[in-house]
Structure formats: C-alpha cells, structure tokens
C-alpha atoms as a PDB file:
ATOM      1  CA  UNK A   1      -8.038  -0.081  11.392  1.00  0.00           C
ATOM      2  CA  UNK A   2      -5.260  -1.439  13.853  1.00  0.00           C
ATOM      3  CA  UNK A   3      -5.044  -4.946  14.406  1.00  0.00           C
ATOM      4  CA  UNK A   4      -3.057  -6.781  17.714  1.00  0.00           C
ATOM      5  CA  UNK A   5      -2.633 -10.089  17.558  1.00  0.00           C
ATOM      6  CA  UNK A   6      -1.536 -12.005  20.478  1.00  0.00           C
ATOM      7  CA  UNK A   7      -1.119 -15.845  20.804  1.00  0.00           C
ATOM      8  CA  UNK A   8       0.201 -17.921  23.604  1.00  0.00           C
ATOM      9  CA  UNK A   9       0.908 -21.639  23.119  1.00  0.00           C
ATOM     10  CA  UNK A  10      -0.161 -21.670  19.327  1.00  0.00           C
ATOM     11  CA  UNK A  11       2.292 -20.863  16.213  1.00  0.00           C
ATOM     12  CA  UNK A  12       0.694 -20.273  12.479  1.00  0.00           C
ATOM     13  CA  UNK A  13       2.101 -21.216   9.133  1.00  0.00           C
ATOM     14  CA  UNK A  14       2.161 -17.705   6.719  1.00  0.00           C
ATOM     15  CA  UNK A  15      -0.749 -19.216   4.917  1.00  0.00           C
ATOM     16  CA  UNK A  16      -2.980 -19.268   8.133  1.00  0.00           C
ATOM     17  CA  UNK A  17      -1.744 -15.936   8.826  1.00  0.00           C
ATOM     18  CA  UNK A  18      -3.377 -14.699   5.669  1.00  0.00           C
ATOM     19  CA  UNK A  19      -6.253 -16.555   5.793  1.00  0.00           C
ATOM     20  CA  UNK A  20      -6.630 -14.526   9.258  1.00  0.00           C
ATOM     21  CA  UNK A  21      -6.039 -11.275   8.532  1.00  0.00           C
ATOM     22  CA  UNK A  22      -8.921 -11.778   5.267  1.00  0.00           C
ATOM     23  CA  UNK A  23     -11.253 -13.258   8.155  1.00  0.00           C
ATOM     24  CA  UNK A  24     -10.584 -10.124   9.993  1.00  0.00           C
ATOM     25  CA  UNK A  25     -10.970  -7.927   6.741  1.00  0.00           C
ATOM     26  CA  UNK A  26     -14.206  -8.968   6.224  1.00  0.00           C
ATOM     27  CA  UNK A  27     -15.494  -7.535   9.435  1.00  0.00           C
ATOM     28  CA  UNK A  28     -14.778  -3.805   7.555  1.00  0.00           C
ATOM     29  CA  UNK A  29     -17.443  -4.538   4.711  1.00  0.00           C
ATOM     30  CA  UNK A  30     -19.824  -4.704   7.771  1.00  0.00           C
ATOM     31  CA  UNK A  31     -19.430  -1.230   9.306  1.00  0.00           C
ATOM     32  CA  UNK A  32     -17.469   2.066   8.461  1.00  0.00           C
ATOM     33  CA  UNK A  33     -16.335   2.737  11.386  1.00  0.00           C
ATOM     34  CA  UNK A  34     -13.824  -0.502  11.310  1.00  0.00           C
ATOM     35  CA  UNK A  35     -11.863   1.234   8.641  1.00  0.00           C
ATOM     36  CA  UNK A  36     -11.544   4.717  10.582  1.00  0.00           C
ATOM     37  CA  UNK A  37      -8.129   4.736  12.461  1.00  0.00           C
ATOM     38  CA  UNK A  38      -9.176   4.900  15.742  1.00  0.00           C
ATOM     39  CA  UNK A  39     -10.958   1.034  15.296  1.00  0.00           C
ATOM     40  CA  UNK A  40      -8.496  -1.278  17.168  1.00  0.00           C
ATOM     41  CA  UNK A  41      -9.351  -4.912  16.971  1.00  0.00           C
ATOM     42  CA  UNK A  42      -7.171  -7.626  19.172  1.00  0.00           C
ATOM     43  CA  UNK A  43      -7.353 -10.992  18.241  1.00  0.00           C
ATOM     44  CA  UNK A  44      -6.063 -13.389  21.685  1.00  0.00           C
ATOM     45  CA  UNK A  45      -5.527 -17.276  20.571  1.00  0.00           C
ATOM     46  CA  UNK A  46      -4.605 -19.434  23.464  1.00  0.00           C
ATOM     47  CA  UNK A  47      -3.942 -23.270  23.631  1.00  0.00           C
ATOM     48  CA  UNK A  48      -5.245 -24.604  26.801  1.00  0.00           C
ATOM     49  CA  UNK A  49      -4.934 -28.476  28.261  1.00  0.00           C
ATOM     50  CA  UNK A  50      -8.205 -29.369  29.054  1.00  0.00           C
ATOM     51  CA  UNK A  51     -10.184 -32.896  29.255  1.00  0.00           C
ATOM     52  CA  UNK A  52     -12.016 -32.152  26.068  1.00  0.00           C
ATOM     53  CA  UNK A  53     -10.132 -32.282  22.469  1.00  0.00           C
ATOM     54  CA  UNK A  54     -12.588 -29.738  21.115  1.00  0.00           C
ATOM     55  CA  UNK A  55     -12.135 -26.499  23.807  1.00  0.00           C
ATOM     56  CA  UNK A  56      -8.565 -26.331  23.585  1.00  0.00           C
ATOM     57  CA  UNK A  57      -7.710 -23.514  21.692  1.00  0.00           C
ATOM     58  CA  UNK A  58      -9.588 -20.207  22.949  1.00  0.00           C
ATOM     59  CA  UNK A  59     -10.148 -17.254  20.531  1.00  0.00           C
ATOM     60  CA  UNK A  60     -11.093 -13.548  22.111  1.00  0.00           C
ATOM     61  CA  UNK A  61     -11.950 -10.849  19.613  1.00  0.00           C
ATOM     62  CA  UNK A  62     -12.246  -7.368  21.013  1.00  0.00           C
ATOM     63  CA  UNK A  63     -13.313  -4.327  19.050  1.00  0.00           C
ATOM     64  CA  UNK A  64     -12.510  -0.884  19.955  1.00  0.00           C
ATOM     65  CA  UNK A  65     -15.025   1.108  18.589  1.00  0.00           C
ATOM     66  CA  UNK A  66     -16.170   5.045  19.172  1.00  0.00           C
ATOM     67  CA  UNK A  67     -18.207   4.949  21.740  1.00  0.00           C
ATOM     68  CA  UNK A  68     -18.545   1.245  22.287  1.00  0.00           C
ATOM     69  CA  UNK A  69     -16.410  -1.916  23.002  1.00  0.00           C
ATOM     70  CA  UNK A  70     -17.258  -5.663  21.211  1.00  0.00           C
ATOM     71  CA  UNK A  71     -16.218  -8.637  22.631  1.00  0.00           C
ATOM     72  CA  UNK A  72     -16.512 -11.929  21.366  1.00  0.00           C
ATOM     73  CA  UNK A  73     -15.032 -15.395  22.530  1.00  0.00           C
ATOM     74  CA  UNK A  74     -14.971 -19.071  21.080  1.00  0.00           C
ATOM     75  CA  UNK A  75     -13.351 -22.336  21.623  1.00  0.00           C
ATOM     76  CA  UNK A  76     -12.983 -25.165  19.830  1.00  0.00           C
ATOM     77  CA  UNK A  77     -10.169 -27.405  18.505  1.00  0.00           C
ATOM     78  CA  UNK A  78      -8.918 -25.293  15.290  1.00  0.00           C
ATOM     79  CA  UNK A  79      -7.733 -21.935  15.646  1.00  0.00           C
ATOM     80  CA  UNK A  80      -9.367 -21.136  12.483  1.00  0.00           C
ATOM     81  CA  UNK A  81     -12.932 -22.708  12.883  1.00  0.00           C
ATOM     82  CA  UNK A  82     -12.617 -20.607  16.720  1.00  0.00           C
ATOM     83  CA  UNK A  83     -11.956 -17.636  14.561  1.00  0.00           C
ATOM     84  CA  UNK A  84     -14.851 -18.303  12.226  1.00  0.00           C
ATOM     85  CA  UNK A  85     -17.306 -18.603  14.950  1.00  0.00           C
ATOM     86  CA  UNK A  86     -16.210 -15.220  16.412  1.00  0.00           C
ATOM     87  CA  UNK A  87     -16.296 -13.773  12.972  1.00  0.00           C
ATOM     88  CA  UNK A  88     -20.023 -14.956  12.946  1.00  0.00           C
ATOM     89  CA  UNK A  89     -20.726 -14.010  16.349  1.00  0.00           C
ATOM     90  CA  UNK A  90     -18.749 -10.289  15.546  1.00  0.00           C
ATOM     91  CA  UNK A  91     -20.729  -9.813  12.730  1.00  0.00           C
ATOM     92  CA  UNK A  92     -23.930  -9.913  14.308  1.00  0.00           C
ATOM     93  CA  UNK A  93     -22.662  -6.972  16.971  1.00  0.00           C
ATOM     94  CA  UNK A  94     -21.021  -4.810  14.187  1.00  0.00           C
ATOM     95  CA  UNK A  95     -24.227  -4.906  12.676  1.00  0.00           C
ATOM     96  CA  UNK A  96     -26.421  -3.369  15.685  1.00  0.00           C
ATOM     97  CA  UNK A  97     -23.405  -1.450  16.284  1.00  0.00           C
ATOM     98  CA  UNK A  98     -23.839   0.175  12.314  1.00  0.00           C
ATOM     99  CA  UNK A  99     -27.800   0.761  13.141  1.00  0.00           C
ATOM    100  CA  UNK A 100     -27.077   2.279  16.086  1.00  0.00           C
ATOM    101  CA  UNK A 101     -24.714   4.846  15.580  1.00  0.00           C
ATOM    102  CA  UNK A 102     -25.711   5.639  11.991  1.00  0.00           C
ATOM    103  CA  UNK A 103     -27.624   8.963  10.692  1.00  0.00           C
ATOM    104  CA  UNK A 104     -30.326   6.824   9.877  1.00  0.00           C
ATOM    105  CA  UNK A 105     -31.343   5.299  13.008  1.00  0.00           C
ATOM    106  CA  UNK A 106     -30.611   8.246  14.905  1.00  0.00           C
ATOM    107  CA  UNK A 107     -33.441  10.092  12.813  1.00  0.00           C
ATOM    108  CA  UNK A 108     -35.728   7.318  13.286  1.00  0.00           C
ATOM    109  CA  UNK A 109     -34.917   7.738  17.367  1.00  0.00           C
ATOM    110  CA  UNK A 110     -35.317  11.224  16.691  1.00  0.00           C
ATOM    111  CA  UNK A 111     -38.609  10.859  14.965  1.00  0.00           C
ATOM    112  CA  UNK A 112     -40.136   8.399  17.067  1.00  0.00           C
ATOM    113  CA  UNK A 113     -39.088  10.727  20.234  1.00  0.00           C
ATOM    114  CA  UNK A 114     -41.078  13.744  18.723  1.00  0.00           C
ATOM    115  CA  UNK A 115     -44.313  11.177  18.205  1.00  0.00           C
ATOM    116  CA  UNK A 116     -44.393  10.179  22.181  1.00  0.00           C
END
C-alpha cells in the first residue's frame, strides 16, 4: 500500500502525523486488497477561508483500487476529526468494495445467474 499525502495551507506536529498514518492503517484490516502494492491511497488536506469556522479545513481521500476508484471528502474545523469522518465514510465503500470483488460474492452472482 502507497500512501501520498498532500497538504496546502496546513502543517502537522510528528504526533498528528502518526496518529494519521494509524487512521489510514486501519482502512487495511477492512479489505486485502489495501495491502497489495498496487493500492495507492492520497490523502489532500486543504485550509480554506470561508465564513464558517467549521468548513475550513477540507480532507479528500482517494483510493486506487483494482478495478475501482474510492473517493471520499469531508470538512470541518480539525484536520483530524475531517480525517475521521472520511475514515468512516471510506470504510463503508471498502466494505462493498471487499463483497464485491471477493470469491464469495462472485459465486453467489454466479449462483444466482444459473437460477434466472
């Protein structure tokens, strides 16, 4: 698993780094194919000046998976809780992603197919 981080206007502690990357570790309990090394996963932070206190900092996940591409977005005032809510929001995805394009569910396509 590659990960890219990219941040523009934003600047983390080595604590906070940490604390990411074990966010973004998580995400590989969830699915297999995170941990293969074609999985890229870019993590964009961006501090923005808007009107409202709690959108300024915007958080884009994007997973490169076989076959598919997630994407995930959140803002909020804390780069961390934006991360948390993509994490929440990823997790969900990698999930259908895992049913999907595992042996199991393509036998139950397969055997559902054969019944029609």
């Amino acid at each position: 698993m590659q990960v890219q981080h990219f941040e523009k206007g934003i600047s983390y502690n080595a604590d906070e780094l940490i604390l990411l990357a074990k966010k973004i570790g998580k995400l590989a309990t969830y699915c297999r194919f995170l941990k293969d090394e074609g999985s890229v996963i870019r993590v964009e932070a961006e501090k923005r000046d808007t009107k409202k206190d709690r959108d300024q900092v915007k958080v884009m996940i994007t997973v490169h998976l076989p076959k598919e591409t997630l994407r995930v977005e959140s803002r909020k005032n804390q780069v961390l809780e934006a991360v948390d809510s993509c994490i929440k929001k990823l997790a969900e995805q990698v999930k259908t992603y895992k049913e999907m394009h595992s042996g199991k569910a393509k036998a139950h396509i397969a055997a559902r197919r054969s019944k029609e």
